[in-house]
C-alpha atoms as a PDB file:
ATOM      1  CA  UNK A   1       0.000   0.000   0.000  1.00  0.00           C
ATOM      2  CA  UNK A   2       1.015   3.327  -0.864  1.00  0.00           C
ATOM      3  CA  UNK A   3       1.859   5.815   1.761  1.00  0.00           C
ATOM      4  CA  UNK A   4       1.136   9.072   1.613  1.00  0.00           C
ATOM      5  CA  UNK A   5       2.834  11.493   3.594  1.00  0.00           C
ATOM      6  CA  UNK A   6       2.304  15.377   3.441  1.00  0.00           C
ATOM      7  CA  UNK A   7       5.539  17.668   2.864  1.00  0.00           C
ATOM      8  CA  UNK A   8       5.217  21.652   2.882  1.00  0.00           C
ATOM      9  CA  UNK A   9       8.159  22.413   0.868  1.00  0.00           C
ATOM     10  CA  UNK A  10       8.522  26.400   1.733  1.00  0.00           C
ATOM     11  CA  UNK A  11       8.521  27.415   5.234  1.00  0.00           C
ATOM     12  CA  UNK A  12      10.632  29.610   7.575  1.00  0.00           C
ATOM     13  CA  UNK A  13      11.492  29.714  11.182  1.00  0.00           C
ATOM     14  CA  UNK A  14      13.246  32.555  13.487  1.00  0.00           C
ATOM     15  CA  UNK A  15      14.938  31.977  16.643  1.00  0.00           C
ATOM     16  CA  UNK A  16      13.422  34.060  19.491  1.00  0.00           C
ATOM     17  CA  UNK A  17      16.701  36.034  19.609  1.00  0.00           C
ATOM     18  CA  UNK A  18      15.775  38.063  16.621  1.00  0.00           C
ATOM     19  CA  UNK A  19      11.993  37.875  17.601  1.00  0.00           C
ATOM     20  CA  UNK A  20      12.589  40.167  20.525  1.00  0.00           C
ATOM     21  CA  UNK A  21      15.398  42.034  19.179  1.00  0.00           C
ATOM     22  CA  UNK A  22      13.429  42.340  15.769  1.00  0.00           C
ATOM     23  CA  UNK A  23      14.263  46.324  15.188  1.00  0.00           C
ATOM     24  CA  UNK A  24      18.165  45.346  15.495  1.00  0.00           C
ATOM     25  CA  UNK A  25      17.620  43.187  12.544  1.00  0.00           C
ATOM     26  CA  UNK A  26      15.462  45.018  10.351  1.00  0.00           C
ATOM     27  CA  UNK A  27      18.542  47.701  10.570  1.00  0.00           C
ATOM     28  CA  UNK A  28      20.995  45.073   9.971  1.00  0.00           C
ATOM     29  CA  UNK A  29      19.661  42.878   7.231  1.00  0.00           C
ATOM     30  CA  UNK A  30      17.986  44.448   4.305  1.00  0.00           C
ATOM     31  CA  UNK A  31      16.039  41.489   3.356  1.00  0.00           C
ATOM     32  CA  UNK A  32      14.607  41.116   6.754  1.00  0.00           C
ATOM     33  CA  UNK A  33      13.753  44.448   6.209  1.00  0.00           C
ATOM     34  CA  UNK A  34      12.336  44.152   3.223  1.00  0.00           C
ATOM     35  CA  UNK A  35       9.765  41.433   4.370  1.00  0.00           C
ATOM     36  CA  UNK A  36       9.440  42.599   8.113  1.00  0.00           C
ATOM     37  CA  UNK A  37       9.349  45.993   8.867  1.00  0.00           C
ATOM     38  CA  UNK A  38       5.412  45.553   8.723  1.00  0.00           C
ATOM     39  CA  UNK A  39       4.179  44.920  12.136  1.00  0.00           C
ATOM     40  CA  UNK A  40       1.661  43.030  11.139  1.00  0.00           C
ATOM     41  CA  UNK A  41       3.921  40.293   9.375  1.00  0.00           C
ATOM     42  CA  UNK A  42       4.424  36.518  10.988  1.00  0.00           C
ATOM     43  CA  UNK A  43       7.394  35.324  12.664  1.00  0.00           C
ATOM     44  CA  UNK A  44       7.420  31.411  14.564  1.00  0.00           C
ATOM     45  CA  UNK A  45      10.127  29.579  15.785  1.00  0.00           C
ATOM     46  CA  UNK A  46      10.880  25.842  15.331  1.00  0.00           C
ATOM     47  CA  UNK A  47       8.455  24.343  18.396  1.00  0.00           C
ATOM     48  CA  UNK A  48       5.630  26.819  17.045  1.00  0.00           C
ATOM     49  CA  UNK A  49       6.267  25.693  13.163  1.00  0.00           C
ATOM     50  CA  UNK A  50       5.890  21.812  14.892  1.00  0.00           C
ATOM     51  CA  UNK A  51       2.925  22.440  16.672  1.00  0.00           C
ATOM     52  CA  UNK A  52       1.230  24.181  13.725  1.00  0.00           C
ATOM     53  CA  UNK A  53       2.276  20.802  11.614  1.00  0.00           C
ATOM     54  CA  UNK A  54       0.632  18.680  13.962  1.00  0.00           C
ATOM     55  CA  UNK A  55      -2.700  20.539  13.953  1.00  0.00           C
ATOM     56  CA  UNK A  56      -2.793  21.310   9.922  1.00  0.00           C
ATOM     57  CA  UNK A  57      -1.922  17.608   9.346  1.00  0.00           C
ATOM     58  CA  UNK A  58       1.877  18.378   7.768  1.00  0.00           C
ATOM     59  CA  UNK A  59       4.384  15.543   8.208  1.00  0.00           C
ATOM     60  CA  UNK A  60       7.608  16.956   7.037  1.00  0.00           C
ATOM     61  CA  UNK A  61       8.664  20.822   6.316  1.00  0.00           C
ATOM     62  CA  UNK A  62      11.551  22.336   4.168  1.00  0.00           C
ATOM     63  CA  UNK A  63      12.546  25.019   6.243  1.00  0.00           C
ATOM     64  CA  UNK A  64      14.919  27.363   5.172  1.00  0.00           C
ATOM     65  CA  UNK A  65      16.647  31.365   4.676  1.00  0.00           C
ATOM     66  CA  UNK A  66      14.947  33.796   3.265  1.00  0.00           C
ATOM     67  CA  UNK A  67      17.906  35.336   1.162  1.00  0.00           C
ATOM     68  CA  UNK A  68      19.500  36.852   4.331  1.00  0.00           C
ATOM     69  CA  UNK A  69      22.086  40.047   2.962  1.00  0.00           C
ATOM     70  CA  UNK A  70      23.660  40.092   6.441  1.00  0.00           C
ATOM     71  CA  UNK A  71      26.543  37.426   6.688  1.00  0.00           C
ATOM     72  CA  UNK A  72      26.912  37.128  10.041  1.00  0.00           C
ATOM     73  CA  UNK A  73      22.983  36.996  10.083  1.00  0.00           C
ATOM     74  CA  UNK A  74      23.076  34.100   7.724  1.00  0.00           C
ATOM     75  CA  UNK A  75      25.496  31.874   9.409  1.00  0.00           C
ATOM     76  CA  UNK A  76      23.757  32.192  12.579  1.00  0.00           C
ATOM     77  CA  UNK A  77      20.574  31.556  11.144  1.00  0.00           C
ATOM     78  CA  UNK A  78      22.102  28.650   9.109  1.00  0.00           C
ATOM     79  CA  UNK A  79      22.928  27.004  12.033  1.00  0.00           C
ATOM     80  CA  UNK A  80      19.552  27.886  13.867  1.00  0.00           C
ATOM     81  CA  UNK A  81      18.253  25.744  10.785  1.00  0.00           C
ATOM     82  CA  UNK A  82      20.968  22.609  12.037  1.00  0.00           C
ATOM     83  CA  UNK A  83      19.840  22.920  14.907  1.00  0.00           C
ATOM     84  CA  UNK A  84      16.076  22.500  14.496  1.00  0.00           C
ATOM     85  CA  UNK A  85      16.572  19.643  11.961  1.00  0.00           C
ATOM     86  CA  UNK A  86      18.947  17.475  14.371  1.00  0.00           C
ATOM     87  CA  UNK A  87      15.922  18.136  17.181  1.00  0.00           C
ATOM     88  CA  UNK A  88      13.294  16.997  14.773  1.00  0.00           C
ATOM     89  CA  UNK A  89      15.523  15.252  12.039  1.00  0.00           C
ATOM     90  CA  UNK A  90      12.086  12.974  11.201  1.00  0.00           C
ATOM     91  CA  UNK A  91       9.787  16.321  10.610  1.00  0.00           C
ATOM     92  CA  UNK A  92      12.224  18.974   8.933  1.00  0.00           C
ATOM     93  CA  UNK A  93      14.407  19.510   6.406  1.00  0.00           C
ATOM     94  CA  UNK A  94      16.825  22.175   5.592  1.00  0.00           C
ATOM     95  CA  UNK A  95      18.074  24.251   3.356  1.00  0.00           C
ATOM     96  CA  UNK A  96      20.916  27.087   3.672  1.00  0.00           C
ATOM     97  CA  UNK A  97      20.178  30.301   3.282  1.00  0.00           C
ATOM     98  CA  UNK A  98      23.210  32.125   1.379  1.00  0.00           C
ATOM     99  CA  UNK A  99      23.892  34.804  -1.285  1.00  0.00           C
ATOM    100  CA  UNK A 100      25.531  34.167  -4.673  1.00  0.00           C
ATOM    101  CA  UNK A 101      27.469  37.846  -4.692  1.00  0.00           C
ATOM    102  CA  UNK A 102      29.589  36.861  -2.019  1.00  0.00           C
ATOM    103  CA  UNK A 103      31.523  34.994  -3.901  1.00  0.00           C
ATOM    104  CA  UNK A 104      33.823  32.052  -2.107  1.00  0.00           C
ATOM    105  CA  UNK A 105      32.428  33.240   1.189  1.00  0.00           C
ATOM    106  CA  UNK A 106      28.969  31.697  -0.132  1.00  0.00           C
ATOM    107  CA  UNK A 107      30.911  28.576  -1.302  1.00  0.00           C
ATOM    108  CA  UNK A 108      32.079  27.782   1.976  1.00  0.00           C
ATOM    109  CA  UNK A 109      28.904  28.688   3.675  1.00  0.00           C
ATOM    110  CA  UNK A 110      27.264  26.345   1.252  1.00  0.00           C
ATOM    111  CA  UNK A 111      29.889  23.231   1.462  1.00  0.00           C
ATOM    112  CA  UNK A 112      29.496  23.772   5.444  1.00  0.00           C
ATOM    113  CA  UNK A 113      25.982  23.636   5.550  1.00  0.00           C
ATOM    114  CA  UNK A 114      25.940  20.887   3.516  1.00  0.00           C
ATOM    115  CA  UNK A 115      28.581  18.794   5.389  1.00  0.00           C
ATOM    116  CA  UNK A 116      26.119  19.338   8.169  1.00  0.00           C
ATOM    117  CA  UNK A 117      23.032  18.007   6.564  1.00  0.00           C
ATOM    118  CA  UNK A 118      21.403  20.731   4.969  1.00  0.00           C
ATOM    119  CA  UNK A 119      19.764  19.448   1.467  1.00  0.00           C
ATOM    120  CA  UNK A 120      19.489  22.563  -0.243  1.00  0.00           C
ATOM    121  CA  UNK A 121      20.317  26.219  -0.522  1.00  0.00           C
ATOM    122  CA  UNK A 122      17.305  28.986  -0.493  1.00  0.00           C
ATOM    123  CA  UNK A 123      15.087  30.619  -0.425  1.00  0.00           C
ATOM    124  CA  UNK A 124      17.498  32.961  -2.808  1.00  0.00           C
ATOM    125  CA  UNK A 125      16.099  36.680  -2.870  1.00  0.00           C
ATOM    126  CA  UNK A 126      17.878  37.892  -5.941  1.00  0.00           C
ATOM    127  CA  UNK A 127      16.323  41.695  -5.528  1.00  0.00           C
ATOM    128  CA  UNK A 128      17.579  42.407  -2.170  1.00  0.00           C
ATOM    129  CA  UNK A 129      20.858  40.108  -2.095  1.00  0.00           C
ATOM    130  CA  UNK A 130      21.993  42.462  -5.109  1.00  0.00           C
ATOM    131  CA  UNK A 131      22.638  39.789  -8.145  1.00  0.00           C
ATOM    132  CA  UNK A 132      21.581  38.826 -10.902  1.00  0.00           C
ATOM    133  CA  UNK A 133      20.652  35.046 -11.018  1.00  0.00           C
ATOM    134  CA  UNK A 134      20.522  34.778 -14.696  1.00  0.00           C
ATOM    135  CA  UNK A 135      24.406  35.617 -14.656  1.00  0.00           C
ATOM    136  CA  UNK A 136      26.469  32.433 -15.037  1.00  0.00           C
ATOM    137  CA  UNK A 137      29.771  33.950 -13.601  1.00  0.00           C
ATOM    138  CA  UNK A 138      28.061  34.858 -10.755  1.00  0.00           C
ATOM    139  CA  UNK A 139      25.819  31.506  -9.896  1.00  0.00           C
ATOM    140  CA  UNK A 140      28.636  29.040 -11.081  1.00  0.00           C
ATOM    141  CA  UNK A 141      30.659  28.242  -8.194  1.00  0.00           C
ATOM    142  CA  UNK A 142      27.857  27.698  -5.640  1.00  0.00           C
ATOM    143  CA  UNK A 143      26.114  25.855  -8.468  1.00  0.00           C
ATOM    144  CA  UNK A 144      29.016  23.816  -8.515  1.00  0.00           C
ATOM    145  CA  UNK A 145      28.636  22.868  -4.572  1.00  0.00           C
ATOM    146  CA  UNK A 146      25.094  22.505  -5.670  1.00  0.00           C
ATOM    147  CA  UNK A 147      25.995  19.482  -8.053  1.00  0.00           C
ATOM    148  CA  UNK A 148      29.209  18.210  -5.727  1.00  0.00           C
ATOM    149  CA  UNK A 149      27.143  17.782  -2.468  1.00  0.00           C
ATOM    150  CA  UNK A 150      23.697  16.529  -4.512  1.00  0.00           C
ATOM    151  CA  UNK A 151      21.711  19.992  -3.582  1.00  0.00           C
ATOM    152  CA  UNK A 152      18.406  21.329  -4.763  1.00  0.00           C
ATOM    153  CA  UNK A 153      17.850  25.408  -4.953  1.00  0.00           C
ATOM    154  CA  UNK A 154      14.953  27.565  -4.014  1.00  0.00           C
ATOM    155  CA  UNK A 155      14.895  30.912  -5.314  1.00  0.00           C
ATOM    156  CA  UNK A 156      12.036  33.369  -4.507  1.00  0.00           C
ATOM    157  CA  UNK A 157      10.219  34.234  -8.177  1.00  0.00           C
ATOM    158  CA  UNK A 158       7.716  37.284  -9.418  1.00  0.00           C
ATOM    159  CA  UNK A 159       5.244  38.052 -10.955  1.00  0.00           C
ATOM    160  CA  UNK A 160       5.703  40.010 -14.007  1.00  0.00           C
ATOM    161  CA  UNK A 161       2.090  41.722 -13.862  1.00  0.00           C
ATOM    162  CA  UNK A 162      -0.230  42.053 -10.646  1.00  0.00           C
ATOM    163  CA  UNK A 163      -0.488  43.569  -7.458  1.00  0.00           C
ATOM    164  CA  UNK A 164       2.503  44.700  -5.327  1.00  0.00           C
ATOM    165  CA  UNK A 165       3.458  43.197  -1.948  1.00  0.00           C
ATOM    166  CA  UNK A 166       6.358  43.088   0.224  1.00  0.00           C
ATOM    167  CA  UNK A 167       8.964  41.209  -0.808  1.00  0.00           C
ATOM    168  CA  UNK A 168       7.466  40.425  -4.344  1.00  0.00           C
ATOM    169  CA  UNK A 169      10.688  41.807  -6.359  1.00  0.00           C
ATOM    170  CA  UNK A 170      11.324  41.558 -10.079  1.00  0.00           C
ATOM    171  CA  UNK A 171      12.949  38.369 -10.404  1.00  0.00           C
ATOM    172  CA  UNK A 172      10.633  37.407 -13.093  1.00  0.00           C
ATOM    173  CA  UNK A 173      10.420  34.672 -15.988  1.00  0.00           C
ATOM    174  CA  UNK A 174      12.643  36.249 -18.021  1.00  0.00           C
ATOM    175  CA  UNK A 175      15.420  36.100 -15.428  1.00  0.00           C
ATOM    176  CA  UNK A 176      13.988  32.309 -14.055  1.00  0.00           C
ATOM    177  CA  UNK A 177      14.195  31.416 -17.619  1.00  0.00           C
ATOM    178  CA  UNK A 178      18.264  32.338 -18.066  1.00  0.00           C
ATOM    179  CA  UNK A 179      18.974  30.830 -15.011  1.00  0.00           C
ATOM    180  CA  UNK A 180      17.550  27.191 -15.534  1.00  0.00           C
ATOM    181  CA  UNK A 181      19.035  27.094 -19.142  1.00  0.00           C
ATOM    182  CA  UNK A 182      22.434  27.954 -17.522  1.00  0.00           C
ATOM    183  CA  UNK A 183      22.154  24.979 -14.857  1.00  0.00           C
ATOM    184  CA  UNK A 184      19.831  22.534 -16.776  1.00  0.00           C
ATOM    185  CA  UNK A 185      20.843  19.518 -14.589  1.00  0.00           C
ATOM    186  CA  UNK A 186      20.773  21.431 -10.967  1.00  0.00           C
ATOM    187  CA  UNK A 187      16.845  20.650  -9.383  1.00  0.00           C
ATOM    188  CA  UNK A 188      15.291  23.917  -8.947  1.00  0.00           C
ATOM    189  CA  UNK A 189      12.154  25.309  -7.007  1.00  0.00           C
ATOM    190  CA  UNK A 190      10.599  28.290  -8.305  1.00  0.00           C
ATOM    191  CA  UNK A 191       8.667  29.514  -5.186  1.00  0.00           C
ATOM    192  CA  UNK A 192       5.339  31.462  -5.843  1.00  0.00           C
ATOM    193  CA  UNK A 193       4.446  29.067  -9.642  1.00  0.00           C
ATOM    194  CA  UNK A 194       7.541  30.297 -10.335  1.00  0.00           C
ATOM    195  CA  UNK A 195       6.004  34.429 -11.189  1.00  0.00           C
ATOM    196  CA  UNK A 196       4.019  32.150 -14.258  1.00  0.00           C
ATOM    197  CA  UNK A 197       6.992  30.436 -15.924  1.00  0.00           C
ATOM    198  CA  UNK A 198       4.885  27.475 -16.245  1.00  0.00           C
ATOM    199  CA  UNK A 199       2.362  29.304 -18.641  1.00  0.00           C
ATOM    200  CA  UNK A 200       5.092  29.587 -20.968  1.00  0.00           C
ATOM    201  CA  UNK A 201       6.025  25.948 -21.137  1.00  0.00           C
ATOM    202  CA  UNK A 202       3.638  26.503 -24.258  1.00  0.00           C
ATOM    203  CA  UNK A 203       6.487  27.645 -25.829  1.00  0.00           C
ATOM    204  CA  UNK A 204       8.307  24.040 -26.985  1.00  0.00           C
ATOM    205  CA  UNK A 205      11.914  25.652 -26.058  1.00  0.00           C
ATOM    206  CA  UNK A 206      10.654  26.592 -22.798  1.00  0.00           C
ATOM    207  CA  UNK A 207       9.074  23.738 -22.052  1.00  0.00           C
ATOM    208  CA  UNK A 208      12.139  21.150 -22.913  1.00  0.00           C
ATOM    209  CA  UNK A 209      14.193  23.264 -20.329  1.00  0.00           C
ATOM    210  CA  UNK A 210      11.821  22.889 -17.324  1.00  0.00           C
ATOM    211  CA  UNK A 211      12.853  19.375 -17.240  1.00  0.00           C
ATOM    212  CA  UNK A 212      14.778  19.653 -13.650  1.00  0.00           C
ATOM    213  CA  UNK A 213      12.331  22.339 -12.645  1.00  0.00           C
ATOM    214  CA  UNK A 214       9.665  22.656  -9.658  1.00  0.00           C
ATOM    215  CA  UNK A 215       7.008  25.097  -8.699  1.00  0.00           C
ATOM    216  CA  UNK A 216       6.027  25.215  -5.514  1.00  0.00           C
ATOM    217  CA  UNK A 217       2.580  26.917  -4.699  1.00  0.00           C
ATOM    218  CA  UNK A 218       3.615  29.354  -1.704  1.00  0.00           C
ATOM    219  CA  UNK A 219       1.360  32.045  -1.148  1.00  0.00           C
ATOM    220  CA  UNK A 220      -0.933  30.933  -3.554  1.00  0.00           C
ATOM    221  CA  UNK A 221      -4.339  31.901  -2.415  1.00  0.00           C
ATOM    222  CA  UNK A 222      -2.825  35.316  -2.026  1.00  0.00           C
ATOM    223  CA  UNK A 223      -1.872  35.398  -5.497  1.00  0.00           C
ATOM    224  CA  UNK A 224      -3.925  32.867  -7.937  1.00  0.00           C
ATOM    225  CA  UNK A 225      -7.213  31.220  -7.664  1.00  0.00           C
ATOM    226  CA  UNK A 226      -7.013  27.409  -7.454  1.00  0.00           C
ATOM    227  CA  UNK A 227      -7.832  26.660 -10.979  1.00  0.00           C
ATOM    228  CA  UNK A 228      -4.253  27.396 -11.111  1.00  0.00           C
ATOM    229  CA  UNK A 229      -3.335  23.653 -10.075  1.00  0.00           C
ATOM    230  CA  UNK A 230      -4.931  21.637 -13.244  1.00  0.00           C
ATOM    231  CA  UNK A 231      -3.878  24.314 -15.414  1.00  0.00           C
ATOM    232  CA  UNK A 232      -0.092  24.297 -14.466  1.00  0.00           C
ATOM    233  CA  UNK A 233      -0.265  20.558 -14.150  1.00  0.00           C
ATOM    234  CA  UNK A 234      -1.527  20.279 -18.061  1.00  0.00           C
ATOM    235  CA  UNK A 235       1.647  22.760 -18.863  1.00  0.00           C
ATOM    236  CA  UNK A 236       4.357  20.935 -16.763  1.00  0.00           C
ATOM    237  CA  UNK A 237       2.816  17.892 -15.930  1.00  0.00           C
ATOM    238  CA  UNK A 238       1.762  17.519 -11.798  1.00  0.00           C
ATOM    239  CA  UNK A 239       5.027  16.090 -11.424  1.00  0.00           C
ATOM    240  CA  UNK A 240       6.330  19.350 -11.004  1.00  0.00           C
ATOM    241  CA  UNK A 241       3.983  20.731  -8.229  1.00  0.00           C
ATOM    242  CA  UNK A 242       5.205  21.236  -4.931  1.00  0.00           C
ATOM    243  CA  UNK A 243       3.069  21.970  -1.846  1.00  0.00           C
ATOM    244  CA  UNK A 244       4.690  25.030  -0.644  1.00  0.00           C
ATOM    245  CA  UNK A 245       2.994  27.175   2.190  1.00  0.00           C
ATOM    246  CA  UNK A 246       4.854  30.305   3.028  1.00  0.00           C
ATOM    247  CA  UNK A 247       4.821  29.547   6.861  1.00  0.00           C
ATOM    248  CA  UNK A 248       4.375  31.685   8.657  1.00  0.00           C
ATOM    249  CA  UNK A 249       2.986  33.931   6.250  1.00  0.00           C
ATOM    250  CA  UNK A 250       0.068  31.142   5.309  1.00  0.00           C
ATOM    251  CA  UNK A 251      -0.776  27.746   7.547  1.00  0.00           C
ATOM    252  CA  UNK A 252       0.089  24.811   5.454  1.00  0.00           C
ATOM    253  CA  UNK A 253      -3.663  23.983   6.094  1.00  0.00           C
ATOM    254  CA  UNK A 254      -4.723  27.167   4.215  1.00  0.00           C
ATOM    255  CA  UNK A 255      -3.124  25.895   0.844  1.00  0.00           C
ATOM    256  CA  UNK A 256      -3.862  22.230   1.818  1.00  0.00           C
ATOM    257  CA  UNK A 257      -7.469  23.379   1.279  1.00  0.00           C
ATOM    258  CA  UNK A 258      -6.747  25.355  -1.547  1.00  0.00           C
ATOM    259  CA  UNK A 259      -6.040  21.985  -3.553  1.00  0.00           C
ATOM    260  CA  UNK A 260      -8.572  20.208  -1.699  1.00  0.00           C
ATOM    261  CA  UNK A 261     -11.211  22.200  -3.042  1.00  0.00           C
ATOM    262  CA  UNK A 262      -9.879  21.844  -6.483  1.00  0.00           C
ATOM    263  CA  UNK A 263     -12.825  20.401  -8.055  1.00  0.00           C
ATOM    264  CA  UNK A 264     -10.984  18.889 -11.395  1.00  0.00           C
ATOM    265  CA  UNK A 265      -7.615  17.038  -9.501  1.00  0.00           C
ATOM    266  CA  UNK A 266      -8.113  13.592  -9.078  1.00  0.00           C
ATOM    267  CA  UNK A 267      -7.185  12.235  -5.714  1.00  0.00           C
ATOM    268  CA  UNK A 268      -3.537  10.724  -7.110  1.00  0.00           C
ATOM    269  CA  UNK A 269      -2.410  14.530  -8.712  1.00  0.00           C
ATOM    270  CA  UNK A 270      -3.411  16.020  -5.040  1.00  0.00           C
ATOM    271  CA  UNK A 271      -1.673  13.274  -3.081  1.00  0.00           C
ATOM    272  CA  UNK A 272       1.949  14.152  -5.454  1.00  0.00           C
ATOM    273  CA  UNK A 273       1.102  17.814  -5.468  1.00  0.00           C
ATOM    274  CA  UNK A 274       0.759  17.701  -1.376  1.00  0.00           C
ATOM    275  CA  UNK A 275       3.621  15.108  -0.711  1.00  0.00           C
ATOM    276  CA  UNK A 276       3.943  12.526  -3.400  1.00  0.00           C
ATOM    277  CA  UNK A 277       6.877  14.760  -5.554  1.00  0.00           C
ATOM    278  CA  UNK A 278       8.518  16.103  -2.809  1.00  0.00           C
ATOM    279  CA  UNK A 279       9.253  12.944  -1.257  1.00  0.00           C
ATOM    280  CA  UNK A 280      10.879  11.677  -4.496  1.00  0.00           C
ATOM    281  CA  UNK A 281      13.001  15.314  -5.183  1.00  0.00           C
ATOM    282  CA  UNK A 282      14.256  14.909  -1.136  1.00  0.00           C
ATOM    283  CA  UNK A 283      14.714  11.124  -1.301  1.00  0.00           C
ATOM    284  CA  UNK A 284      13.241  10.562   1.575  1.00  0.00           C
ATOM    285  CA  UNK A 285      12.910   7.034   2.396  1.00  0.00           C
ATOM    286  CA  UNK A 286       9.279   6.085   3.612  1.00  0.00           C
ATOM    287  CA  UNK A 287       9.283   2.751   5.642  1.00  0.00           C
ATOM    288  CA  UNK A 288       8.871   2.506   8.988  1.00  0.00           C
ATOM    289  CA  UNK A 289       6.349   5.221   8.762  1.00  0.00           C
END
């Protein structure tokens, strides 16, 4: 019998050290800044982010940066990451949170984090990290400790047309696009349906390239309605559809219903949208459970 397990693939968790002291690091990181200096906007640590799994029926969560600029800021938060997976290494996974621009300084942040478990690197924020991720001089040597320690990227994405939020950015198709053709055997995770590259998988170029490509659906009430789900899944095939939440921002139970209530998925498409193709990307190895 198949089991299925649910897997949020985009959350985030903060220590309560930068909780309390949360105006020291909205100063300090302009990211965090970017995202945070709303006082209205979510922060949870690690036992909270649990908790919340337990109640919204989530077995396993990809937790991970959220394109810190600070580097002292990153490594700490890198290793608050560590830390939470070796407390709950059978609910969380984790990626390193780094920035391409600086240079061997993100290499050996990478190949550290790495060495210590981490699976991926992400969420990147090219906007506010200052580079340009369709440059292949400047994403080649962490894509290199991408494809030496077996890694997967997550890079935030935006929408090209649309409202304006915080955080949303203009790392759009276009720059996806160069990105993915530069590294076309690196897994990558578009965040947010990638800002719509999956509409243009119409285009037969486009859509031969997607080929080691995800979307995951983060924030997607706030952005699409859910007729998004069969629609992207007849572009780039539901094989490519991540369950992605946003957490804090959104309870995975929020975008669990979202697909849910998607009257035209059949039961198999949710169960790989909502757990099913994140469990083969991770390789995460199901028995016992």
């Amino acid at each position: 019998m198949e089991i299925k397990v649910i897997v949020d693939f985009h959350a985030h968790v903060y220590p309560d050290w930068i909780q309390k002291d949360k105006e020291k690091y909205l100063e300090k990181d302009q990211t965090f800044k970017d995202l945070f200096s709303d006082t209205k906007s979510k922060m949870a640590d690690v036992d909270k982010l649990i908790k919340d799994m337990d109640e919204d029926g989530v077995d396993i969560s990809v937790i991970m940066g959220i394109g810190w600029t600070d580097t002292g800021l990153a490594r700490d938060m890198n290793d608050y990451i560590i830390e939470s997976v070796a407390k709950y290494p059978d609910r969380l996974v984790g990626f390193a949170g780094v920035n391409p621009s600086w240079g061997d300084a993100a290499v050996r942040e990478a190949d550290r984090c790495a060495k210590a478990g981490l699976q991926g690197l992400g969420e990147f924020h090219p906007d506010t990290q200052g580079f340009d991720i369709g440059d292949l001089k400047v994403m080649s040597p962490l894509a290199e400790v991408v494809q030496d320690q077996d890694l997967i990227i997550s890079t935030h994405a935006s929408e090209p047309v649309g409202h304006s939020y915080k955080g949303k950015g203009k790392t759009t198709p276009f720059f996806l696009w160069e990105f993915i053709k530069n590294f076309p055997e690196i897994p990558i995770v578009c965040a947010h349906w990638g800002g719509g590259l999956p509409f243009y998988a119409l285009m037969p170029e486009v859509l031969e390239s997607l080929k080691s490509v995800y979307f995951d659906t983060s924030a997607s009430p706030f952005l699409y309605s859910n007729r998004i789900y069969p629609v992207v899944a007849s572009l780039v095939g539901i094989e490519g559809i991540l369950m992605g939440s946003d957490y804090p921002l959104l309870s995975a139970r929020r975008v669990l219903k979202d697909i849910e209530d998607s009257m035209v998925l059949n039961e198999d498409q949710k169960a790989a949208i909502t757990g099913g193709n994140a469990v083969k990307l991770l390789g995460i190895n199901l028995e016992g459970k």
